[in-house]
C-alpha atoms as a PDB file:
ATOM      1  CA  UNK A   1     -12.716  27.513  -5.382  1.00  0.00           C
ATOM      2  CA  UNK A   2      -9.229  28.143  -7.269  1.00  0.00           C
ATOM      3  CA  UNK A   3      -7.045  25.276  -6.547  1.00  0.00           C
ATOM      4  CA  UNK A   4      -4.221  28.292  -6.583  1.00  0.00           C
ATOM      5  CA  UNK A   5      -5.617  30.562  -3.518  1.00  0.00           C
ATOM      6  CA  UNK A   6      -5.371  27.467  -1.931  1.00  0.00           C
ATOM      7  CA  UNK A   7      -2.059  26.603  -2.378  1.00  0.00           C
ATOM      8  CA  UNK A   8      -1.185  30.145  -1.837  1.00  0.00           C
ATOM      9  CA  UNK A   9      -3.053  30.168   1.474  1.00  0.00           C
ATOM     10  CA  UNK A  10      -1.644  27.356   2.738  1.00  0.00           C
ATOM     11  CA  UNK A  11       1.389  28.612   2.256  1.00  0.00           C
ATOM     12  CA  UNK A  12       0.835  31.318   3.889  1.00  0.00           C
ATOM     13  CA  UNK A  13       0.937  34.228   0.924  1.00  0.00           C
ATOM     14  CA  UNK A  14      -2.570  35.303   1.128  1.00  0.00           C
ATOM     15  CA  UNK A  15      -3.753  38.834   1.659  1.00  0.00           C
ATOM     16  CA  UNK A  16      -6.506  39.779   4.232  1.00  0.00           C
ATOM     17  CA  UNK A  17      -9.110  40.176   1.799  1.00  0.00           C
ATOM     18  CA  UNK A  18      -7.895  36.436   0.250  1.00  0.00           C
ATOM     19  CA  UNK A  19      -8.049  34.975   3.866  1.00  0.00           C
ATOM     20  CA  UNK A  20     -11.467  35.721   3.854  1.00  0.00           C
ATOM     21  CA  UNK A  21     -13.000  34.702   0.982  1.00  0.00           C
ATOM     22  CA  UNK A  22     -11.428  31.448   1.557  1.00  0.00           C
ATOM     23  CA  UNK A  23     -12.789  31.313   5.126  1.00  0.00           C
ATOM     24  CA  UNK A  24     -15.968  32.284   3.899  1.00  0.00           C
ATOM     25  CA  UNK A  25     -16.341  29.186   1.005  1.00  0.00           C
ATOM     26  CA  UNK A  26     -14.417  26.715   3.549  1.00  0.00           C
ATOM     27  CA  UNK A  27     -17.468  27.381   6.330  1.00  0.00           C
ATOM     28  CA  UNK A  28     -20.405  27.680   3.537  1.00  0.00           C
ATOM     29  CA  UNK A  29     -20.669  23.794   3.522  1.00  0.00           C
ATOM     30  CA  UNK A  30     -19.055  19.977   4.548  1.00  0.00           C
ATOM     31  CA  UNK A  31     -18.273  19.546   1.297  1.00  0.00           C
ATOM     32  CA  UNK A  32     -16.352  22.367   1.054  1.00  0.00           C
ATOM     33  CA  UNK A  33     -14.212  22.005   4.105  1.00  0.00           C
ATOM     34  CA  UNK A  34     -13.627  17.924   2.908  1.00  0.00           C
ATOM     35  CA  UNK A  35     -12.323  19.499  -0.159  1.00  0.00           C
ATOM     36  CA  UNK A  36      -9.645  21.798   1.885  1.00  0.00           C
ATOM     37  CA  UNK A  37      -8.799  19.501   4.322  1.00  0.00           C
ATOM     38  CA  UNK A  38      -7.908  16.972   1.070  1.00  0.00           C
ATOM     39  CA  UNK A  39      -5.241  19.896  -0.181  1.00  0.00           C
ATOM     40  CA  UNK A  40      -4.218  20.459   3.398  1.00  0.00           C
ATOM     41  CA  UNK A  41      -3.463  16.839   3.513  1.00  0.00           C
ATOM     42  CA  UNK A  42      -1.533  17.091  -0.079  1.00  0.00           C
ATOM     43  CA  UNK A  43       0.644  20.476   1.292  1.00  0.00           C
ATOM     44  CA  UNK A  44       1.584  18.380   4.771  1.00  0.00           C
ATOM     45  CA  UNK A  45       2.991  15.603   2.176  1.00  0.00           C
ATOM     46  CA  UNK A  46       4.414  17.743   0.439  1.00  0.00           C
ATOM     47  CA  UNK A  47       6.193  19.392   3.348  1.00  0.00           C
ATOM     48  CA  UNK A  48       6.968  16.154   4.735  1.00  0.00           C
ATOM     49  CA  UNK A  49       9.238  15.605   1.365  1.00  0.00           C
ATOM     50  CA  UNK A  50      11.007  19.234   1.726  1.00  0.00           C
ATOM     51  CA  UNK A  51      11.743  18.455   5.374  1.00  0.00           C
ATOM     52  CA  UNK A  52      13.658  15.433   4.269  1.00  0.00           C
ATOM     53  CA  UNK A  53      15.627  17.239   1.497  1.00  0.00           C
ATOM     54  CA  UNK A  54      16.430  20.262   3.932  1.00  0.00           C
ATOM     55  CA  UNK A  55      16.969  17.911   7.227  1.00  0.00           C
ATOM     56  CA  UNK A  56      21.055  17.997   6.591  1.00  0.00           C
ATOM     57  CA  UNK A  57      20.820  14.108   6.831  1.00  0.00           C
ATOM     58  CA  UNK A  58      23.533  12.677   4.847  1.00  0.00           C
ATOM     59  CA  UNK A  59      20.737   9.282   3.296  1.00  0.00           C
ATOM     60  CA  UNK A  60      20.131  10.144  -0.227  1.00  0.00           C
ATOM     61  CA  UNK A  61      16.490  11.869  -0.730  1.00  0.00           C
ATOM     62  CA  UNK A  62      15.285  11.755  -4.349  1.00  0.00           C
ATOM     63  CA  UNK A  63      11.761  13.050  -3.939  1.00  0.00           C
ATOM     64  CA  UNK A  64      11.549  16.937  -4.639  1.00  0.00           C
ATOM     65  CA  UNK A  65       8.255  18.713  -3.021  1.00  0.00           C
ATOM     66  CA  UNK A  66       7.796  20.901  -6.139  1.00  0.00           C
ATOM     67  CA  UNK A  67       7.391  18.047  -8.407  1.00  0.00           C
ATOM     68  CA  UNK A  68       5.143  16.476  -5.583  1.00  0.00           C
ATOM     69  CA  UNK A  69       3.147  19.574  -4.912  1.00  0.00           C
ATOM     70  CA  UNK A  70       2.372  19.995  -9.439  1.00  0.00           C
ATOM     71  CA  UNK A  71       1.723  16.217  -9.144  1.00  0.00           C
ATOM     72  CA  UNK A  72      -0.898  16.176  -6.580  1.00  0.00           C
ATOM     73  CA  UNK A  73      -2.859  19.934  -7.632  1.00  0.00           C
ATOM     74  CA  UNK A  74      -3.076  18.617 -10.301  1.00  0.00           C
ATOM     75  CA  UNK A  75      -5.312  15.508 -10.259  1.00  0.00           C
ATOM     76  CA  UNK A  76      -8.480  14.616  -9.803  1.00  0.00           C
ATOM     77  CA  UNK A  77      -8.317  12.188  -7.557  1.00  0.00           C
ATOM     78  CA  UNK A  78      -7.221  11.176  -4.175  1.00  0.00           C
ATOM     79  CA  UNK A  79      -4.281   8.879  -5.006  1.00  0.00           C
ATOM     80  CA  UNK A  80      -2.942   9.038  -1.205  1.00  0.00           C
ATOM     81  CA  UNK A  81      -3.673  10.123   1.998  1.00  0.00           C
ATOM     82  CA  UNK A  82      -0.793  11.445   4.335  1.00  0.00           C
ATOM     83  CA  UNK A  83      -1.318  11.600   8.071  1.00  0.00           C
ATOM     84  CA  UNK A  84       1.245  13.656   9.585  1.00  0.00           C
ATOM     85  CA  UNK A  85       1.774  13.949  13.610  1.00  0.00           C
ATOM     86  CA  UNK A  86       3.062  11.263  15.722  1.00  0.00           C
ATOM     87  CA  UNK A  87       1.216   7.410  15.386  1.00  0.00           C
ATOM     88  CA  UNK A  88       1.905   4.521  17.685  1.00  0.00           C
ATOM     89  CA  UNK A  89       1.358   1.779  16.095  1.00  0.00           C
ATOM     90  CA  UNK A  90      -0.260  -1.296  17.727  1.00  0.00           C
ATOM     91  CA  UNK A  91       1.993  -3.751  19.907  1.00  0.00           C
ATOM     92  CA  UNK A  92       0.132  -6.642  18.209  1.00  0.00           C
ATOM     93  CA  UNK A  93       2.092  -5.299  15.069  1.00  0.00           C
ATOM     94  CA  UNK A  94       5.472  -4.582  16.301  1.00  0.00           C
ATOM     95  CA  UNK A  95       5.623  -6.240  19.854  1.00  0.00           C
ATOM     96  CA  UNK A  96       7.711  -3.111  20.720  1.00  0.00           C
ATOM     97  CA  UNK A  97       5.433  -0.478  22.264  1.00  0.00           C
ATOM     98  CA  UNK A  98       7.681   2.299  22.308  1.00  0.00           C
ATOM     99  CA  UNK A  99       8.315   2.222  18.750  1.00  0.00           C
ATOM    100  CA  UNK A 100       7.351   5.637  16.826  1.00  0.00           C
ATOM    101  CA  UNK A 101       6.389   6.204  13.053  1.00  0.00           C
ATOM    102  CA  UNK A 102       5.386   9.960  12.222  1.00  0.00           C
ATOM    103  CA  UNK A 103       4.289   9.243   8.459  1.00  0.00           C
ATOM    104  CA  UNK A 104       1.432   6.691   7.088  1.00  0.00           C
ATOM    105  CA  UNK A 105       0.122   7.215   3.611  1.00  0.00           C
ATOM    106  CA  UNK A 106      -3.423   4.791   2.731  1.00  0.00           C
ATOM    107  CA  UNK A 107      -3.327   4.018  -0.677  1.00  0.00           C
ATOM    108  CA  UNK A 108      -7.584   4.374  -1.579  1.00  0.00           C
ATOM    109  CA  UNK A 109      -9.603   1.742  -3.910  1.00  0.00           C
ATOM    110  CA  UNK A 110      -8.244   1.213  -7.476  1.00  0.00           C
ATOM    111  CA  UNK A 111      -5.018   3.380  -6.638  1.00  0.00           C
ATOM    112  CA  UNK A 112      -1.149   2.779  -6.713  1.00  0.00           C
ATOM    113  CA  UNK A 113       1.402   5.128  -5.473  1.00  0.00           C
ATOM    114  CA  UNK A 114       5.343   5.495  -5.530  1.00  0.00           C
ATOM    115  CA  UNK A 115       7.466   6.925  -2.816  1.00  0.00           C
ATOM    116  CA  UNK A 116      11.389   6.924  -1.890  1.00  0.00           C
ATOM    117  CA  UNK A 117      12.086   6.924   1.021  1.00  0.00           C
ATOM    118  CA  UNK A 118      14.659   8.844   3.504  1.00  0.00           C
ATOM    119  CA  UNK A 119      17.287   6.072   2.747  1.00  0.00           C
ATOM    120  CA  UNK A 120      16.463   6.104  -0.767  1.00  0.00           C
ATOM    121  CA  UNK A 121      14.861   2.935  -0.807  1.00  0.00           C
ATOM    122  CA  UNK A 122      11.688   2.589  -3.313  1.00  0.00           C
ATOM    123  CA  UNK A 123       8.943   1.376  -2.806  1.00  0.00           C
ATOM    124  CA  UNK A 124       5.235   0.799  -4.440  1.00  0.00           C
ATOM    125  CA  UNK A 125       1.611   0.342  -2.663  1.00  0.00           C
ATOM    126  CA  UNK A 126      -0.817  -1.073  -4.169  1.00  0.00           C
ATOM    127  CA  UNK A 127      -4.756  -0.603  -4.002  1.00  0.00           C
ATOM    128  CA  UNK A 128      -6.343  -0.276   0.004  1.00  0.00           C
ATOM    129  CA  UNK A 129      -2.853  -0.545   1.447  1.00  0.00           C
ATOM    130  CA  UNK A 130      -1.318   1.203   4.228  1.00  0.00           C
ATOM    131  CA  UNK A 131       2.496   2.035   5.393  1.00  0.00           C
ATOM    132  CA  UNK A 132       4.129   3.419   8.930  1.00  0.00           C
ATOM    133  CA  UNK A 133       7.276   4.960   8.567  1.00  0.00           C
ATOM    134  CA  UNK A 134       9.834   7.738  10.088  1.00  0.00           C
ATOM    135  CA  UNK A 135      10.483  10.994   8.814  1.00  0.00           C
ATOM    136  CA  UNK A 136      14.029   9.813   8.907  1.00  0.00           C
ATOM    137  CA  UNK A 137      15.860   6.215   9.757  1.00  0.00           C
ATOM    138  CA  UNK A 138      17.435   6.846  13.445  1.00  0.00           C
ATOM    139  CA  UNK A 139      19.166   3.795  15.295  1.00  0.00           C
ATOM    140  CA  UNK A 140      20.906   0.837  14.161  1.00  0.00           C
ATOM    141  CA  UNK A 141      17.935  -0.560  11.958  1.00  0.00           C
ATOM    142  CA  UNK A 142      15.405   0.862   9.323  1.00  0.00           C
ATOM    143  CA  UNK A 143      11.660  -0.395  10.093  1.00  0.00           C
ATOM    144  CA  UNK A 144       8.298   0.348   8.654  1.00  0.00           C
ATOM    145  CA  UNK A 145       4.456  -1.080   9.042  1.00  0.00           C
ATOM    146  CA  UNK A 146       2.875  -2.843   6.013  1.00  0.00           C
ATOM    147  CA  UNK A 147      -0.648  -3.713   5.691  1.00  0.00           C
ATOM    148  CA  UNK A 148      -1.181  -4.763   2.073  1.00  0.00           C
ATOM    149  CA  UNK A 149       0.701  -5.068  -0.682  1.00  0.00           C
ATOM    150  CA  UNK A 150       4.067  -3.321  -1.337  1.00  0.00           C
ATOM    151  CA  UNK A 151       6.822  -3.561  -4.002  1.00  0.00           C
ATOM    152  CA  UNK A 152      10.640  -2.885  -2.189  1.00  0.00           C
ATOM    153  CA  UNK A 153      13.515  -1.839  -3.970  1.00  0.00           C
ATOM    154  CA  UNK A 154      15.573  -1.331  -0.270  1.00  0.00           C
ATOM    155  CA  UNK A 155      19.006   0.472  -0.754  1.00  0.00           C
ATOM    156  CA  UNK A 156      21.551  -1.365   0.484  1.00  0.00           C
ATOM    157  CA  UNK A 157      23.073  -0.695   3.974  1.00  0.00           C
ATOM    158  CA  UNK A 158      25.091  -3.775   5.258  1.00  0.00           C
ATOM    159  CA  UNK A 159      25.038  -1.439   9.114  1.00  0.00           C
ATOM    160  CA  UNK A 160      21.655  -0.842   8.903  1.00  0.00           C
ATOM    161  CA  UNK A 161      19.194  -3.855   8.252  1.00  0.00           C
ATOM    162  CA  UNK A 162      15.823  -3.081   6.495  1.00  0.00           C
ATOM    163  CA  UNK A 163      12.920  -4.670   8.347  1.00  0.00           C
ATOM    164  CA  UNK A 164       9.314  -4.854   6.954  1.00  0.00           C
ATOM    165  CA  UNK A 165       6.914  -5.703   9.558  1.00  0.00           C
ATOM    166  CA  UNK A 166       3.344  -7.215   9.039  1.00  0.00           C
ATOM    167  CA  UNK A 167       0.652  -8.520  11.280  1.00  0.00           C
ATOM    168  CA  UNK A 168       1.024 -11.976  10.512  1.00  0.00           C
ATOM    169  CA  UNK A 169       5.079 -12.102   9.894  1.00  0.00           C
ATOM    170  CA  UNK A 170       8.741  -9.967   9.891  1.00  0.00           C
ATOM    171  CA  UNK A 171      10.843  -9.548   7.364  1.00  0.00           C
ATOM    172  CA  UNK A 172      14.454  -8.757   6.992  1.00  0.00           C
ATOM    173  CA  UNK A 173      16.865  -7.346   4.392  1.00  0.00           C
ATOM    174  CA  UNK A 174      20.472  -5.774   4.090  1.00  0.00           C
ATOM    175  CA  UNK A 175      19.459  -4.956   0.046  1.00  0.00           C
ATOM    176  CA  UNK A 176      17.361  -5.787  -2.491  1.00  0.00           C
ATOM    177  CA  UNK A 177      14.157  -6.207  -4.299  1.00  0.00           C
ATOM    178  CA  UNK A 178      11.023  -8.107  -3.314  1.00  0.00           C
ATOM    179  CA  UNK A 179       7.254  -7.570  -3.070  1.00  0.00           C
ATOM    180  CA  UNK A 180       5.208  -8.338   0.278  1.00  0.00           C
ATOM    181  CA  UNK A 181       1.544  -9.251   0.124  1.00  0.00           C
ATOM    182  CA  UNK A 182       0.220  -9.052   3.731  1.00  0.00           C
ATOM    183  CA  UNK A 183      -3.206  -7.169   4.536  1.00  0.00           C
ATOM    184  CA  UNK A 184      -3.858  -7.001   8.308  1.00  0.00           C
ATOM    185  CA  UNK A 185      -7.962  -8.498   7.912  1.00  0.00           C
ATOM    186  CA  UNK A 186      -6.836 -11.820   5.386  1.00  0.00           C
ATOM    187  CA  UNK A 187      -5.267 -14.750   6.431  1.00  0.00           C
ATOM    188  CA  UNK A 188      -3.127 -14.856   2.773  1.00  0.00           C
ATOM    189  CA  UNK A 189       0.633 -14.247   3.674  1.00  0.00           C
ATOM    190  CA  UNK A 190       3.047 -13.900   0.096  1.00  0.00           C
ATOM    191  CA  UNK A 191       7.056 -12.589  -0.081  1.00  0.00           C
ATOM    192  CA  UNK A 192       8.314 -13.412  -3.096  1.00  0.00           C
ATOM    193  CA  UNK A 193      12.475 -12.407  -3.705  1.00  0.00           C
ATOM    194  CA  UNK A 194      13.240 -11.049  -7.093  1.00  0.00           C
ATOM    195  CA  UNK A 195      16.910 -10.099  -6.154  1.00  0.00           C
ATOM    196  CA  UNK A 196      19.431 -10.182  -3.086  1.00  0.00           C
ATOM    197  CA  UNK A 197      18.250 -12.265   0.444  1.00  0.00           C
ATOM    198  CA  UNK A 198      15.531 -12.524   2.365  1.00  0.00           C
ATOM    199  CA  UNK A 199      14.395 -13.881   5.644  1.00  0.00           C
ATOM    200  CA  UNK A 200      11.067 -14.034   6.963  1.00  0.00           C
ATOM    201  CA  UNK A 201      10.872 -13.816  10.858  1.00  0.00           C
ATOM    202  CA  UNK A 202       7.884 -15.601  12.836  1.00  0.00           C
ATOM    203  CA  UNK A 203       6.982 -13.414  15.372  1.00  0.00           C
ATOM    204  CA  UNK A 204       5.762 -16.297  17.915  1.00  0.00           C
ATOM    205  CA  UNK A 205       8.792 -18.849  17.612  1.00  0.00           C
ATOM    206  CA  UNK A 206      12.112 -18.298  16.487  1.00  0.00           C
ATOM    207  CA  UNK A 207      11.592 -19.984  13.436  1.00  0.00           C
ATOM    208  CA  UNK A 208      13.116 -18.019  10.408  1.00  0.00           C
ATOM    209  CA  UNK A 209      12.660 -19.124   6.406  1.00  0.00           C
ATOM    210  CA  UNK A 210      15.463 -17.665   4.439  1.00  0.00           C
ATOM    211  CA  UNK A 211      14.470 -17.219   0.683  1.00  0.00           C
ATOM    212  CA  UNK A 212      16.697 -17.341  -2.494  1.00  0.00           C
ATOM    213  CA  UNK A 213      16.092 -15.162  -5.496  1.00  0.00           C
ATOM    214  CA  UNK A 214      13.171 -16.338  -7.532  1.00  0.00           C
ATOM    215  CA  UNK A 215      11.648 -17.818  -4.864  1.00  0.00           C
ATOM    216  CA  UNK A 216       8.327 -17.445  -2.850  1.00  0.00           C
ATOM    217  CA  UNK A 217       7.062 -18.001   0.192  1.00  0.00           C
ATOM    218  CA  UNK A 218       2.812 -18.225   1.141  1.00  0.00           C
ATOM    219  CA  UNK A 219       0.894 -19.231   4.440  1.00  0.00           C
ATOM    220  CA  UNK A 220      -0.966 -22.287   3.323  1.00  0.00           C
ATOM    221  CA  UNK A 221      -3.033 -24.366   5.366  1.00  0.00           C
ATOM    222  CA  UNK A 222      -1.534 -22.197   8.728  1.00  0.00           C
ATOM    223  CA  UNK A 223       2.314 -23.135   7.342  1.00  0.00           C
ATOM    224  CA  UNK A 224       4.602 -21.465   5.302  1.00  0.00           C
ATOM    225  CA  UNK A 225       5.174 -23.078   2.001  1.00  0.00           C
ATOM    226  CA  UNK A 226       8.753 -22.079  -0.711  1.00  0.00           C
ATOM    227  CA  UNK A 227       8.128 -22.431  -4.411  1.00  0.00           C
ATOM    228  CA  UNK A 228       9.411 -21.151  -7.481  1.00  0.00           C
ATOM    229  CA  UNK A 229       8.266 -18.285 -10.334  1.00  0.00           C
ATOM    230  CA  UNK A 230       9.816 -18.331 -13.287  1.00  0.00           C
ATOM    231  CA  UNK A 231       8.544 -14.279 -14.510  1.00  0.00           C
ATOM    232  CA  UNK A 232       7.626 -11.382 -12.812  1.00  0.00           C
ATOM    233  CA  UNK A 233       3.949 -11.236 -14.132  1.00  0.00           C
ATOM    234  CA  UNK A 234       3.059 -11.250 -10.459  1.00  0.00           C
ATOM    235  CA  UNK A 235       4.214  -8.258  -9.983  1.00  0.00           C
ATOM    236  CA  UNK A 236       2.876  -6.418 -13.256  1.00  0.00           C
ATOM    237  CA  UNK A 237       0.379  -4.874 -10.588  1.00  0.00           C
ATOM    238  CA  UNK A 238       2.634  -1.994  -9.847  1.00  0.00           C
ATOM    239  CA  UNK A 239       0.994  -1.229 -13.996  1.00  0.00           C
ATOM    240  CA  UNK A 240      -2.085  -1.941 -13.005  1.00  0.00           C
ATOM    241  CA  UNK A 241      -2.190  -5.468 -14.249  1.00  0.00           C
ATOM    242  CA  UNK A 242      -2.961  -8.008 -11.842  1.00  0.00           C
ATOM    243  CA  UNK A 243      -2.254 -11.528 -12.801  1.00  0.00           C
ATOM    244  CA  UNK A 244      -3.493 -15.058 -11.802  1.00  0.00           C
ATOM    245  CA  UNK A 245      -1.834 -18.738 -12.565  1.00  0.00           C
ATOM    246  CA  UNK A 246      -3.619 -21.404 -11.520  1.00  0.00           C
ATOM    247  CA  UNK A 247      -4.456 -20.064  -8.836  1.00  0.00           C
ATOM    248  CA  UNK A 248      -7.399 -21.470  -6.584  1.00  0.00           C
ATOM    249  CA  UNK A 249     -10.851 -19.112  -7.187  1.00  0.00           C
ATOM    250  CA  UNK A 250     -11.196 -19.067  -3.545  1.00  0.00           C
ATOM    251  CA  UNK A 251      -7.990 -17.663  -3.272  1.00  0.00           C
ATOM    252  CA  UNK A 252      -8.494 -14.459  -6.096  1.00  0.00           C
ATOM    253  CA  UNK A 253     -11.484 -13.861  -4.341  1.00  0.00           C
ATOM    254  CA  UNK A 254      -9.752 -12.854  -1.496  1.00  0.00           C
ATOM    255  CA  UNK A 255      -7.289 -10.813  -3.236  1.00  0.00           C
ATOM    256  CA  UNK A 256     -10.092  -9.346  -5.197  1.00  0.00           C
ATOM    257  CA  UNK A 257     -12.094  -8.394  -1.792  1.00  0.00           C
ATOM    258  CA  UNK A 258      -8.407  -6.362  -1.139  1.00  0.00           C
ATOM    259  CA  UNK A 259      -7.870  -4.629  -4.129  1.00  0.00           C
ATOM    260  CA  UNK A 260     -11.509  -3.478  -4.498  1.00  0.00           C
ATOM    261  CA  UNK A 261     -12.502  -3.280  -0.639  1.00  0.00           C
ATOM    262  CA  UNK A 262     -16.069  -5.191  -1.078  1.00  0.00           C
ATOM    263  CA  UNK A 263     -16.581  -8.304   0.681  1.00  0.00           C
ATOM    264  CA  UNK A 264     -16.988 -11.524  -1.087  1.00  0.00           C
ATOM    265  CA  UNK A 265     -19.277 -14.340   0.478  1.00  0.00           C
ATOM    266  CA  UNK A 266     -18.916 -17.640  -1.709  1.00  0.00           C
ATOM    267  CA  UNK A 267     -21.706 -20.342  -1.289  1.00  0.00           C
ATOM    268  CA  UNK A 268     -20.773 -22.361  -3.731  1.00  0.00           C
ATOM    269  CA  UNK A 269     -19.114 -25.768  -2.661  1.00  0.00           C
ATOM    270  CA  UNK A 270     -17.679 -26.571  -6.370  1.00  0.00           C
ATOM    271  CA  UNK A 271     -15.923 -22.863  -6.370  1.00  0.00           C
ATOM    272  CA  UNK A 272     -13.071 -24.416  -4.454  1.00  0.00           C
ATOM    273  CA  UNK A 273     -12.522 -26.959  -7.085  1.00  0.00           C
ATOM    274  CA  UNK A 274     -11.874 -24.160  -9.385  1.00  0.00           C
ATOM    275  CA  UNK A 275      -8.752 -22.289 -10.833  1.00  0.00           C
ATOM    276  CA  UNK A 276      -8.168 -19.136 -12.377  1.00  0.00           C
ATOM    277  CA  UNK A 277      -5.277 -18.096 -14.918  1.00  0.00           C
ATOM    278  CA  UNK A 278      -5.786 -14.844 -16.408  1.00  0.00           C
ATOM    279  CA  UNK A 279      -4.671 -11.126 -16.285  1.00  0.00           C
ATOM    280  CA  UNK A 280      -6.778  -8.242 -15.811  1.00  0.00           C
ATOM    281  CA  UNK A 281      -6.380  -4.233 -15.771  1.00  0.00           C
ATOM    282  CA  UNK A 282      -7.109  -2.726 -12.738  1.00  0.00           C
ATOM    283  CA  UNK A 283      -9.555   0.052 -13.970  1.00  0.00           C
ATOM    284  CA  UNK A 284     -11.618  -2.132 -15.141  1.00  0.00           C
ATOM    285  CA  UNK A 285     -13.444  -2.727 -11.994  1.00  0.00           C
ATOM    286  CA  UNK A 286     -13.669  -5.963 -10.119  1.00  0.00           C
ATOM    287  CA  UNK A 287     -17.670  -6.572 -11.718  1.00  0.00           C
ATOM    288  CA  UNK A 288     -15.935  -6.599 -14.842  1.00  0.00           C
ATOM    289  CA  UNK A 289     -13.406  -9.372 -13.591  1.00  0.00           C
ATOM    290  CA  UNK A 290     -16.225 -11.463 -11.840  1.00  0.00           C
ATOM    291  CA  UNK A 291     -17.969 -11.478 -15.277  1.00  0.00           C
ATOM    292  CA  UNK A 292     -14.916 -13.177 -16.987  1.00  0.00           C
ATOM    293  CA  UNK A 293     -14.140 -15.383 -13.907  1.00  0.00           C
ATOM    294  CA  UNK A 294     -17.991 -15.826 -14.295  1.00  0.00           C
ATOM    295  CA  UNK A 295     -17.686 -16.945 -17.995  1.00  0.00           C
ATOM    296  CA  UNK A 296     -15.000 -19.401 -17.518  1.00  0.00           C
ATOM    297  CA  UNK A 297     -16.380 -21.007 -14.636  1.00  0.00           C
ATOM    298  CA  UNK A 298     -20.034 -22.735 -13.638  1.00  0.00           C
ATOM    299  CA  UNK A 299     -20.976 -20.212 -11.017  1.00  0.00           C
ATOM    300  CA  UNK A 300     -23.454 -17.249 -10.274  1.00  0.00           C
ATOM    301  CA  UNK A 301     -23.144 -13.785  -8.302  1.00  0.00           C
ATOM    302  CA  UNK A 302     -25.188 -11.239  -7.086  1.00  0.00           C
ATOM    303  CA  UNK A 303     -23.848  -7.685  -6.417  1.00  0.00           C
ATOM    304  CA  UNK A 304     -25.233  -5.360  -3.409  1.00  0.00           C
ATOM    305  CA  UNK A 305     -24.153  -2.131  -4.010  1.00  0.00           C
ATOM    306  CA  UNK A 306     -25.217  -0.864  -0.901  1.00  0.00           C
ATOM    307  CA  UNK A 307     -23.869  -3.784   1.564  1.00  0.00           C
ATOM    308  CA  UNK A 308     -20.979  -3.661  -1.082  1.00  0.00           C
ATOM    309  CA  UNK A 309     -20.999  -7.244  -1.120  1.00  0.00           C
ATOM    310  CA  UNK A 310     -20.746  -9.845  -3.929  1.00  0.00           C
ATOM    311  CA  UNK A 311     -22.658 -13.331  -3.113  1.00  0.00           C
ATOM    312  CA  UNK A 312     -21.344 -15.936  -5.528  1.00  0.00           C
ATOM    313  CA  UNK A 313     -23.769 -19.109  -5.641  1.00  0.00           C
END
């Protein structure tokens, strides 16, 4: 089907005769209704951006839903899903029932994607992530939902706090940059503060860890544990790059079973002894990265590509 009567339909400049001979290829087949429903999804995004620019809201808006509409038509790929309507999102998360987001976009498998915001605050998600957030920033804070990984550049509002809220901790900012690693179904908990202030909120006590530029802060044994980084290598993932220093095997593993959405099962007892320093791209696939973890360590894997599950021995 042309990609164009699409767009034209959905925006409503179709003729009779059009109308149906889209209806009639959208109800020959599944695969053919998956494949509207994808550009419907794409047009509400794009919407969703025009909205914001037309809304009269004084924040500064630098998307434009032209450039977003060419963007998306014109790939081949899914990069992001945009659910439109109203979502609660779960109290576990936000310990606030009544709060509202109306936007989530779910970054798929060996994707990134870049978005401003209402406020004009940027951010990046990287691979399997997900993030809740409002048309528009009402009240006397700005809040949105993180599960994954996310790179903030938060424009600065000293009235209006910036809070980034995650299953497993808060955190809040006035303005500046800093990168969150926090998926909702791993126990590995990272903010690391490139620029500006920090503080990371426990939602059970009211303990709060304020960070200082170049520092970062990672659940470790159940606690939360500062250190230092000298370079932002870390965060060469928003160029699909991901980097590892020293860190524990067991521990990219984990990140790995993120990033590529397969589950990992490690039976080895002398993998936790190891460590892993070394960059990879991110379309190279993760059985590509095993076999060089594979090569500089004493282990062996199997790969099920139907359980999608990788048993290292």
């Amino acid at each position: 089907m042309n990609q164009n009567l699409i767009h034209k339909y959905l925006k409503g400049e179709t003729t009779p005769s059009e109308n149906q001979e889209l209806m009639s290829w959208i109800e020959a087949n599944a695969e053919n209704r998956k494949e509207f429903l994808r550009y419907r999804r794409l047009y509400d995004a794009a919407i969703w951006n025009e909205a914001a620019l037309s809304s009269g809201n004084t924040e500064k808006r630098t998307v434009k839903s032209v450039t977003f509409i060419r963007r998306w038509m014109q790939v081949a790929a899914i990069i992001a899903i945009v659910i439109t309507g109203t979502l609660f999102i779960q109290k576990r998360i936000l310990n606030t029932p009544e709060n509202i987001f109306t936007q989530t976009i779910e970054v798929p498998q060996g994707q990134r994607v870049n978005l401003t915001l209402s406020d004009g605050t940027k951010v990046t998600l990287n691979s399997n992530t997900k993030l809740h957030f409002p048309s528009n920033f009402s009240g006397n804070k700005r809040t949105v939902v993180l599960d994954g990984e996310g790179f903030f550049e938060v424009a600065h509002n000293k009235n209006k706090p910036f809070h980034v809220l995650t299953a497993k901790y808060d955190i809040k900012v006035l303005g500046t940059t800093f990168n969150v690693l926090a998926y909702n179904n791993s126990d590995i908990f990272e903010t690391s503060l490139l620029e500006g202030s920090v503080c990371i909120e426990d939602k059970k006590t009211t303990d709060n860890l304020q960070l200082k530029p170049k520092q970062r802060v990672s659940l470790v044994s159940g606690k939360l544990t500062t250190t230092n980084f000298e370079t932002d290598d870390d965060f060469l993932w928003r160029n699909g790059i991901y980097v590892f220093k020293n860190e524990p095997l067991t521990t990219v593993f984990k990140k790995l079973e993120q990033y590529y959405q397969v589950s990992i099962e490690v039976k080895s007892k002398m993998i936790s002894s190891y460590k892993c320093t070394g960059k990879f791209r991110q379309k190279e696939g993760i059985e590509h990265i095993i076999k060089v973890l594979q090569n500089a360590n004493d282990f062996s894997y199997k790969r099920d590509e139907e359980k999608n599950t990788i048993v290292v021995f």
